[in-house]
N, C-alpha and C. Protein backbone atom coordinates (compact mmCIF):
# COMPACT_ATOMS: atom_id res chain seq x y z
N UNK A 1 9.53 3.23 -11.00
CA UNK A 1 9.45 1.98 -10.26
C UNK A 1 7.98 1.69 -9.97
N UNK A 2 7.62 0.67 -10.04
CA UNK A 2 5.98 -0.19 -10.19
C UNK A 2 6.34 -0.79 -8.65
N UNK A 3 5.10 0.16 -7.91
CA UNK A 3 4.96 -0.63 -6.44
C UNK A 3 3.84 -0.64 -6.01
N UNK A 4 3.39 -1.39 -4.92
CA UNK A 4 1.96 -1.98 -4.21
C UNK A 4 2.41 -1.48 -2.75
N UNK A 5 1.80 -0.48 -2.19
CA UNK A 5 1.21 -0.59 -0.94
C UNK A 5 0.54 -1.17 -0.48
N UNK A 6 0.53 -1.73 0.38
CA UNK A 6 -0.38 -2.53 1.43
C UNK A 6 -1.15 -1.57 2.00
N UNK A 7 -2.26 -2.23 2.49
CA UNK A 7 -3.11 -1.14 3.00
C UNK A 7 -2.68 -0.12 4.73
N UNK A 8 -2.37 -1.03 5.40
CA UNK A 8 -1.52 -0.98 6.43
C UNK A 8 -0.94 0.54 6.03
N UNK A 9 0.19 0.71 5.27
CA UNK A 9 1.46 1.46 4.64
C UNK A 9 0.18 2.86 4.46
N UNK A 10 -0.59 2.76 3.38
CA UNK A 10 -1.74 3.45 2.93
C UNK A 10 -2.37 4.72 4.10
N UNK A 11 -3.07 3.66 5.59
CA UNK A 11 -3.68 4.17 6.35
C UNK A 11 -2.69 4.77 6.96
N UNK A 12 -1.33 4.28 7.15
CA UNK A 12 -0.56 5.38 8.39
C UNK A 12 -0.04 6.45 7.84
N UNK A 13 0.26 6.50 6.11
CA UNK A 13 0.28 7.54 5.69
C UNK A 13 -0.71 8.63 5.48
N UNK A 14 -2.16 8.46 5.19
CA UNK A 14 -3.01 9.20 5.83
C UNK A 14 -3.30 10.03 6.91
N UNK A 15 -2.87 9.08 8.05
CA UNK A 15 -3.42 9.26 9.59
C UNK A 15 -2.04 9.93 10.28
N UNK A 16 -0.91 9.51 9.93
CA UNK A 16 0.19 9.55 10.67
C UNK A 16 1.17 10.06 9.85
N UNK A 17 1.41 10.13 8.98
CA UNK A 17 2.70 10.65 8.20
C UNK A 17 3.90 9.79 7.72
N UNK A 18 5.06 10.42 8.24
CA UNK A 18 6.52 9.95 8.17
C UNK A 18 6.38 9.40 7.01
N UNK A 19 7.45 8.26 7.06
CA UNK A 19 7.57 7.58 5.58
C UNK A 19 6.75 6.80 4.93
N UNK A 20 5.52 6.91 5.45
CA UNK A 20 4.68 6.04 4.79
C UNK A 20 4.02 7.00 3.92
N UNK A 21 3.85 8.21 4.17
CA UNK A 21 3.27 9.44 4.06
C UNK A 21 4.46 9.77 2.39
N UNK A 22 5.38 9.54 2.74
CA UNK A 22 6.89 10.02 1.86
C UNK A 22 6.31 8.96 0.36
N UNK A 23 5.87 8.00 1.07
CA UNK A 23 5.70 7.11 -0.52
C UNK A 23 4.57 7.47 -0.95
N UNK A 24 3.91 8.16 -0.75
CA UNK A 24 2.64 8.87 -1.70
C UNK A 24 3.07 10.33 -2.27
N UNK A 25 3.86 10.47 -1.74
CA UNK A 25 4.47 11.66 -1.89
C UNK A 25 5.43 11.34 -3.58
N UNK A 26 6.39 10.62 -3.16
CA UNK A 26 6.99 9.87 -3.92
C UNK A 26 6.12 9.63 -5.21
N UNK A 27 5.15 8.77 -5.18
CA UNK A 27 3.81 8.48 -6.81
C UNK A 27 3.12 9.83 -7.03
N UNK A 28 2.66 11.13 -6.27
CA UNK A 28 2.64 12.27 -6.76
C UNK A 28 3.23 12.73 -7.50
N UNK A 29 4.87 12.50 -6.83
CA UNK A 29 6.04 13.11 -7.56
C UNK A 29 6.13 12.51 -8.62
N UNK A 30 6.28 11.56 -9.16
CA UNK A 30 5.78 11.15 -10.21
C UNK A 30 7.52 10.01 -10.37
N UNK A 31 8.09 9.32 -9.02
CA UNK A 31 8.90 9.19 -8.92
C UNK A 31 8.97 7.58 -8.86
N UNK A 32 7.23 7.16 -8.28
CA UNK A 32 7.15 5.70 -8.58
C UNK A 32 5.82 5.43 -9.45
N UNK A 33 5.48 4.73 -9.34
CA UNK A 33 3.95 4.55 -9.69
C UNK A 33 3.36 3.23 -8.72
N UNK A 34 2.56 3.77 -8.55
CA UNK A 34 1.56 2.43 -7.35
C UNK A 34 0.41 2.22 -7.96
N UNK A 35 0.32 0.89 -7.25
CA UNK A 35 -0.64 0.07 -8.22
C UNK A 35 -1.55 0.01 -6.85
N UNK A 36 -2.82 -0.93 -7.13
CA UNK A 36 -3.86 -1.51 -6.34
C UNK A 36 -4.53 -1.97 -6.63
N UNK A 37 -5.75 -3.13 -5.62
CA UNK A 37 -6.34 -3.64 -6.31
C UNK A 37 -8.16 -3.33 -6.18
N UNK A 38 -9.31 -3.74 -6.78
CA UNK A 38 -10.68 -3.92 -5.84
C UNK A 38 -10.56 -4.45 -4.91
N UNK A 39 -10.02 -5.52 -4.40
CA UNK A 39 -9.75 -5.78 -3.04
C UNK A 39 -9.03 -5.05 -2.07
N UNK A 40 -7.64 -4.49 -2.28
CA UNK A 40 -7.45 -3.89 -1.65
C UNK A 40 -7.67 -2.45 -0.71
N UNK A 41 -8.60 -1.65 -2.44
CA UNK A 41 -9.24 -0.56 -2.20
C UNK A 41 -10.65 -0.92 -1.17
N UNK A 42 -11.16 -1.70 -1.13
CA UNK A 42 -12.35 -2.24 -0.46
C UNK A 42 -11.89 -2.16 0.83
N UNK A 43 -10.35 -3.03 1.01
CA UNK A 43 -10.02 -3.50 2.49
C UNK A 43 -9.80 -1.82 2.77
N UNK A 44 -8.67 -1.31 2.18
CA UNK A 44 -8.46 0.49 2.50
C UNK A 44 -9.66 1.23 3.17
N UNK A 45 -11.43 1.09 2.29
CA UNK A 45 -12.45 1.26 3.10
C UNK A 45 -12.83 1.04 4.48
N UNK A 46 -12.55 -0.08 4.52
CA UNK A 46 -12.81 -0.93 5.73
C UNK A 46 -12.30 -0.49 6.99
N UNK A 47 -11.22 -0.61 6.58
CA UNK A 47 -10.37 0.19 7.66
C UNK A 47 -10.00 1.46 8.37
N UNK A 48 -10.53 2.47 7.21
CA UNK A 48 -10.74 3.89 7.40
C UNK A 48 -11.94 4.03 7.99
N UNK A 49 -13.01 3.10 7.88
CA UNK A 49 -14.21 3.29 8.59
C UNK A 49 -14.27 2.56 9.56
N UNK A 50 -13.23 2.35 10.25
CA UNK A 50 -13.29 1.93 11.90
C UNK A 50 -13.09 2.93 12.71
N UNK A 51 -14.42 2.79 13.83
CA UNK A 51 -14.55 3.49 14.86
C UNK A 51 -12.93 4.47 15.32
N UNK A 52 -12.33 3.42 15.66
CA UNK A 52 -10.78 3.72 16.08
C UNK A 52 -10.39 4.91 15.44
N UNK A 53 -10.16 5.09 14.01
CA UNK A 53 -9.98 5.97 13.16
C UNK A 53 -10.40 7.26 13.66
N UNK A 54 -11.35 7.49 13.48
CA UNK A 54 -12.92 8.51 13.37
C UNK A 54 -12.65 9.44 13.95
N UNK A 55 -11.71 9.74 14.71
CA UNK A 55 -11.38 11.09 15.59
C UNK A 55 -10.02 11.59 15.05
N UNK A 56 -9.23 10.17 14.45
CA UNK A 56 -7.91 11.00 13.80
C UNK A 56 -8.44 11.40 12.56
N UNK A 57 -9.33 10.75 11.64
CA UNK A 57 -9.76 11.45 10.37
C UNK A 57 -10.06 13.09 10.60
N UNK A 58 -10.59 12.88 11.63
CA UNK A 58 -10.95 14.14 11.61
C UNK A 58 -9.91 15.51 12.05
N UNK A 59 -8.98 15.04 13.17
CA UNK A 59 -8.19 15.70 13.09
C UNK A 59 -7.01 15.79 12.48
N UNK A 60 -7.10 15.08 11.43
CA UNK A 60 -6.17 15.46 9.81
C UNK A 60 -6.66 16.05 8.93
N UNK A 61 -7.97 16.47 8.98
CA UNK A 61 -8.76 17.52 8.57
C UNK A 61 -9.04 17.13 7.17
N UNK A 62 -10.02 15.24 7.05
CA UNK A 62 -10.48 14.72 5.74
C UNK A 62 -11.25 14.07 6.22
N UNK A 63 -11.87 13.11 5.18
CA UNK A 63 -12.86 12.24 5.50
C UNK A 63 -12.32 10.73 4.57
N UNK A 64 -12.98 9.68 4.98
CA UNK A 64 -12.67 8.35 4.18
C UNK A 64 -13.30 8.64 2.90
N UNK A 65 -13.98 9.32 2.42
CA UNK A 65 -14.30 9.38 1.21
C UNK A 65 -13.28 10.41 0.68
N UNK A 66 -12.54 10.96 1.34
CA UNK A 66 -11.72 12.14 0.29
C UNK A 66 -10.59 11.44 0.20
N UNK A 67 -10.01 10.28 1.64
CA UNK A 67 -8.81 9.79 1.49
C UNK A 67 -9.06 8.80 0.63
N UNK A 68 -10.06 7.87 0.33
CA UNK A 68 -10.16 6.84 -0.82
C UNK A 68 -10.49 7.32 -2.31
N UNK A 69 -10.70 8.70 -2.45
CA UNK A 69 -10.68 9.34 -3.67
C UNK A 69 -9.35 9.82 -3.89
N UNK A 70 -8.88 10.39 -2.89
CA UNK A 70 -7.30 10.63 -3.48
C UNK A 70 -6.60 9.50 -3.87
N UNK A 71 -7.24 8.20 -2.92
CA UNK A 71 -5.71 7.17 -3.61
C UNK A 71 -6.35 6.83 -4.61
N UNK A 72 -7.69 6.11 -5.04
CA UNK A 72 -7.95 5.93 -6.20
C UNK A 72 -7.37 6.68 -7.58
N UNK A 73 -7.12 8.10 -7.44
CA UNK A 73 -6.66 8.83 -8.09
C UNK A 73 -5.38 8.78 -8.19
N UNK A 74 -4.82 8.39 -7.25
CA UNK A 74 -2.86 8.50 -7.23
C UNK A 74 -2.66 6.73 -7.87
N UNK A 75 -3.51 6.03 -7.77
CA UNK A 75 -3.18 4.37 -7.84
C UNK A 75 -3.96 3.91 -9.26
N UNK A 76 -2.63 3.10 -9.73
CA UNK A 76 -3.40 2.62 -10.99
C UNK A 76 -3.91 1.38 -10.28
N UNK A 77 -5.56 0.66 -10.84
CA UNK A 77 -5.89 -0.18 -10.42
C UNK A 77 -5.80 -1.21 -11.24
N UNK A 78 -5.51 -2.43 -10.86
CA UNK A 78 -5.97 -3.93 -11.49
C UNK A 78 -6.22 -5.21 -10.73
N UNK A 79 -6.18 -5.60 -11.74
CA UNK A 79 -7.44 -7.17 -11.41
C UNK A 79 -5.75 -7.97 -10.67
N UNK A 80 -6.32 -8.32 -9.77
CA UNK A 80 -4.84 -9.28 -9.14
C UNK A 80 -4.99 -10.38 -9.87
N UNK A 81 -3.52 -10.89 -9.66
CA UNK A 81 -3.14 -12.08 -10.79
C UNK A 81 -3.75 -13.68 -9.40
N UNK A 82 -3.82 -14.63 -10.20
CA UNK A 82 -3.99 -15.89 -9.65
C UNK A 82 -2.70 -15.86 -8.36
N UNK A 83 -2.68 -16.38 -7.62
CA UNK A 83 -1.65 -16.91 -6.97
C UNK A 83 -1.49 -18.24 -5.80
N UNK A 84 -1.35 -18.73 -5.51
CA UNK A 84 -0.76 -19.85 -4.32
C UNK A 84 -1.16 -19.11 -3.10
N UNK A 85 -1.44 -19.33 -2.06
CA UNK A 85 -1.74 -18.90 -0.98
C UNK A 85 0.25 -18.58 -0.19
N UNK A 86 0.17 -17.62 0.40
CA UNK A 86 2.07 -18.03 0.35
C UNK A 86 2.20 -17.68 2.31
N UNK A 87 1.18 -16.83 2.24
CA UNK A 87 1.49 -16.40 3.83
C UNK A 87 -0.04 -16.98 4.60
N UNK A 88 0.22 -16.35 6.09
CA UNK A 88 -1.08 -16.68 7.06
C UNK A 88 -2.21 -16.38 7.09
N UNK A 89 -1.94 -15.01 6.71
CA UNK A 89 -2.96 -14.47 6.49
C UNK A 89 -3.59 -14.21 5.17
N UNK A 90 -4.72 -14.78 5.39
CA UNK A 90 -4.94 -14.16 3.45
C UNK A 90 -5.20 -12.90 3.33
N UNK A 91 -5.44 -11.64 3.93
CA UNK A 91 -5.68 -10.36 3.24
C UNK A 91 -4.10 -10.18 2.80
N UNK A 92 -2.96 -10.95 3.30
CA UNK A 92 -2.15 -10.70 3.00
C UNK A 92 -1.38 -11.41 1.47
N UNK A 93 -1.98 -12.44 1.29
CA UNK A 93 -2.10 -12.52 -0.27
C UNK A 93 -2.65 -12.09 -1.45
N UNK A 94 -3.56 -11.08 -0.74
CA UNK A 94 -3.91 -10.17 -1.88
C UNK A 94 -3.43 -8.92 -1.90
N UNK A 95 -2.19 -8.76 -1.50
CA UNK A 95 -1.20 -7.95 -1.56
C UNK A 95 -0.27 -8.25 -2.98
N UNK A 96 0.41 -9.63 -2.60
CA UNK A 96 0.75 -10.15 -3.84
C UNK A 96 0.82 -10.31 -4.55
N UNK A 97 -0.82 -10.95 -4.60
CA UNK A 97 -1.82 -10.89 -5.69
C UNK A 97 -1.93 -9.71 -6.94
N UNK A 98 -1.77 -8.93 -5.96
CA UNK A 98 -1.78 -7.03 -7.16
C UNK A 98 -0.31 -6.94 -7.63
N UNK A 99 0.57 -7.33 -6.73
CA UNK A 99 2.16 -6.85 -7.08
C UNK A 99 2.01 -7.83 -8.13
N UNK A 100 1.51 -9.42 -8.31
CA UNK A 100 2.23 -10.10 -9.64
C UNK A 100 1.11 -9.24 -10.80
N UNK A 101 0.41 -8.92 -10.31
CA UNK A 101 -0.15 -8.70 -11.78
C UNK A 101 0.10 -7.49 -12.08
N UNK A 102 0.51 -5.72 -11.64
CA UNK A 102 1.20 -4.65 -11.50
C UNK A 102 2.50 -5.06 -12.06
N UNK A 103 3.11 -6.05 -11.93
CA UNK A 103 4.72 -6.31 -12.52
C UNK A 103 5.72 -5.60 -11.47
N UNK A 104 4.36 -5.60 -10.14
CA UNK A 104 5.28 -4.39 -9.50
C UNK A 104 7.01 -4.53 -9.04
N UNK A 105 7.92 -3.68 -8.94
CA UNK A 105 9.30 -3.84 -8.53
C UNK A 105 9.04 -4.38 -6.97
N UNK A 106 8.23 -4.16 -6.34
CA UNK A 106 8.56 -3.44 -4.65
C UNK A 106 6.93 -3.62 -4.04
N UNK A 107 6.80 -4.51 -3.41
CA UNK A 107 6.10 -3.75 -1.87
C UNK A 107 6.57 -3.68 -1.09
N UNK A 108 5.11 -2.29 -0.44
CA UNK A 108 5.39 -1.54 0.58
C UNK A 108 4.93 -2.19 1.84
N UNK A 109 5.39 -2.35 3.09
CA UNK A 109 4.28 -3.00 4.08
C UNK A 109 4.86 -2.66 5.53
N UNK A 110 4.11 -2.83 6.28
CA UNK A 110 4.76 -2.95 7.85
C UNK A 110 3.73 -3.98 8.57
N UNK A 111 3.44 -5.21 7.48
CA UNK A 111 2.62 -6.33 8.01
C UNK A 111 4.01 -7.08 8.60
N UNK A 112 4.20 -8.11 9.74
CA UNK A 112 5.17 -8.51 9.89
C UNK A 112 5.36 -9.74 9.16
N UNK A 113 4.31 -10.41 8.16
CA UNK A 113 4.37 -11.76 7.92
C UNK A 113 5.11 -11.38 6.62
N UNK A 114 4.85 -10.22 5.91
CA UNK A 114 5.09 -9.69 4.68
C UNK A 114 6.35 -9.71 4.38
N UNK A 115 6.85 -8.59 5.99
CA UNK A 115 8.50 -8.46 5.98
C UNK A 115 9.22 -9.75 5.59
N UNK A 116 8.70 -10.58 6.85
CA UNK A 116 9.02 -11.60 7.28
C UNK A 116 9.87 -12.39 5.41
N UNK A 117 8.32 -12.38 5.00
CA UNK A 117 9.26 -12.87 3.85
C UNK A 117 9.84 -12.54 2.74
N UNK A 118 10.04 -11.46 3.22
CA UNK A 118 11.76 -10.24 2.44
C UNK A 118 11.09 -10.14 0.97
N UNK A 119 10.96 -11.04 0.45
CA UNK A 119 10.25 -11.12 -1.21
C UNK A 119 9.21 -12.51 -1.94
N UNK A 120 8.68 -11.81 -2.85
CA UNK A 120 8.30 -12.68 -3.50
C UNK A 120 7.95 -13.27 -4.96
N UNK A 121 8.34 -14.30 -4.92
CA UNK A 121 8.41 -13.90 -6.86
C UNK A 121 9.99 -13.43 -7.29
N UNK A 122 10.28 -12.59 -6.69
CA UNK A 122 11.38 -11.64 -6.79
C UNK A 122 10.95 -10.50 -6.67
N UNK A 123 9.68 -9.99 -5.99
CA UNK A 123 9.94 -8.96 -5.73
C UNK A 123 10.19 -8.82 -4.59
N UNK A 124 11.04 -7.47 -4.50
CA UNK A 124 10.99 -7.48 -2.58
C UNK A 124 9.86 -6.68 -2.01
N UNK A 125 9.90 -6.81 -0.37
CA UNK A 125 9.22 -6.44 0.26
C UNK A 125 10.01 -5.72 1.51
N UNK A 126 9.76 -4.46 1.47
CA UNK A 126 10.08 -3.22 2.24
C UNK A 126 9.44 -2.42 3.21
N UNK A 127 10.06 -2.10 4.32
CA UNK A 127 9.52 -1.15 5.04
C UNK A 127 9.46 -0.29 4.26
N UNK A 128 8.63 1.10 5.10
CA UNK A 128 8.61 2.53 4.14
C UNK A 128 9.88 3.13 4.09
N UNK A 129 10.44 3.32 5.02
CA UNK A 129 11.93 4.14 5.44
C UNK A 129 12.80 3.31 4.48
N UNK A 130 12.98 1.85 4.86
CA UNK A 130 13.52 0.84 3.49
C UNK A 130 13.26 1.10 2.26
N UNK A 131 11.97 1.33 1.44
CA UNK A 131 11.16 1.68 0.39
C UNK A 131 12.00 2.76 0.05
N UNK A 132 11.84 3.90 0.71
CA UNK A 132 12.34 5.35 0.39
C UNK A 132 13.72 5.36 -0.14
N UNK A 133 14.62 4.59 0.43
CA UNK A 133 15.72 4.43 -0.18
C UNK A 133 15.98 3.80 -1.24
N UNK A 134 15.07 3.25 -1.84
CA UNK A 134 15.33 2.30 -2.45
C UNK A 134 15.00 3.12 -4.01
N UNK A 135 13.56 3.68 -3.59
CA UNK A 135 13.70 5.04 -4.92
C UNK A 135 14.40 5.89 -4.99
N UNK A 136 15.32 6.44 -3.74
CA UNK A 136 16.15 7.34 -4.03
C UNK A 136 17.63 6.80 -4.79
N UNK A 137 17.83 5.72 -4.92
CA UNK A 137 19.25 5.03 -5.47
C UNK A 137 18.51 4.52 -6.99
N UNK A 138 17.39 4.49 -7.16
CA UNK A 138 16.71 4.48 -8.78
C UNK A 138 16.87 5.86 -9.24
């Protein structure tokens, strides 16, 4: 199965675990495959290098350069496809953006505008715990 994490999904699996943690686990396993984009990997930066962060990085015992080398490594990257602006936020169209051009089945997200709109294109859009099931019945 061809899926896009959001960056959101990305950082709490890093920092925090549970099922967000399960879907990297999952593209290790070699059970989905995840895509991404230069934008997104950029925003992934961004966000790992906020102050806020900086004390859980550390007590997960990594750094933003080891967690953006591992996903680079777990994530195939590409160029996002054109798209329509569809939601409020735009970092959140370049979510999309990677899923149409990935062909992805599935994003991953716990943005609420994302949920909000269940799918797009036809693909859907899933919580992680949602997500997880969804490879386990593939």
């Amino acid at each position: 199965m061809r899926v896009v994490a959001d960056t959101n999904t990305v950082v709490s699996a890093f920092l925090w675990g549970g099922p967000p943690a399960a879907v990297l686990v999952a593209a290790r396993a070699g059970r989905i495959t995840l895509f991404t984009s230069p934008v997104l990997l950029a925003e992934l930066e961004d966000v790992l290098s906020r102050e806020k962060f900086a004390e859980r990085i550390v007590r997960v015992g990594s750094s933003v350069a080891q967690m953006l080398a591992g996903y680079r490594a777990l994530a195939t990257i590409v160029r996002p496809a054109s798209i329509e602006p569809a939601v409020r936020d735009p970092d959140d169209d370049h979510v999309l953006a990677c899923a149409k051009a990935a062909q992805a089945q599935l994003i991953v997200s716990r943005d609420k505008d994302l949920l909000d709109l269940r799918e797009h294109q036809g693909i859907p859009i899933l919580a992680s715990a949602d997500a997880l099931q969804r490879f386990e019945a593939n």
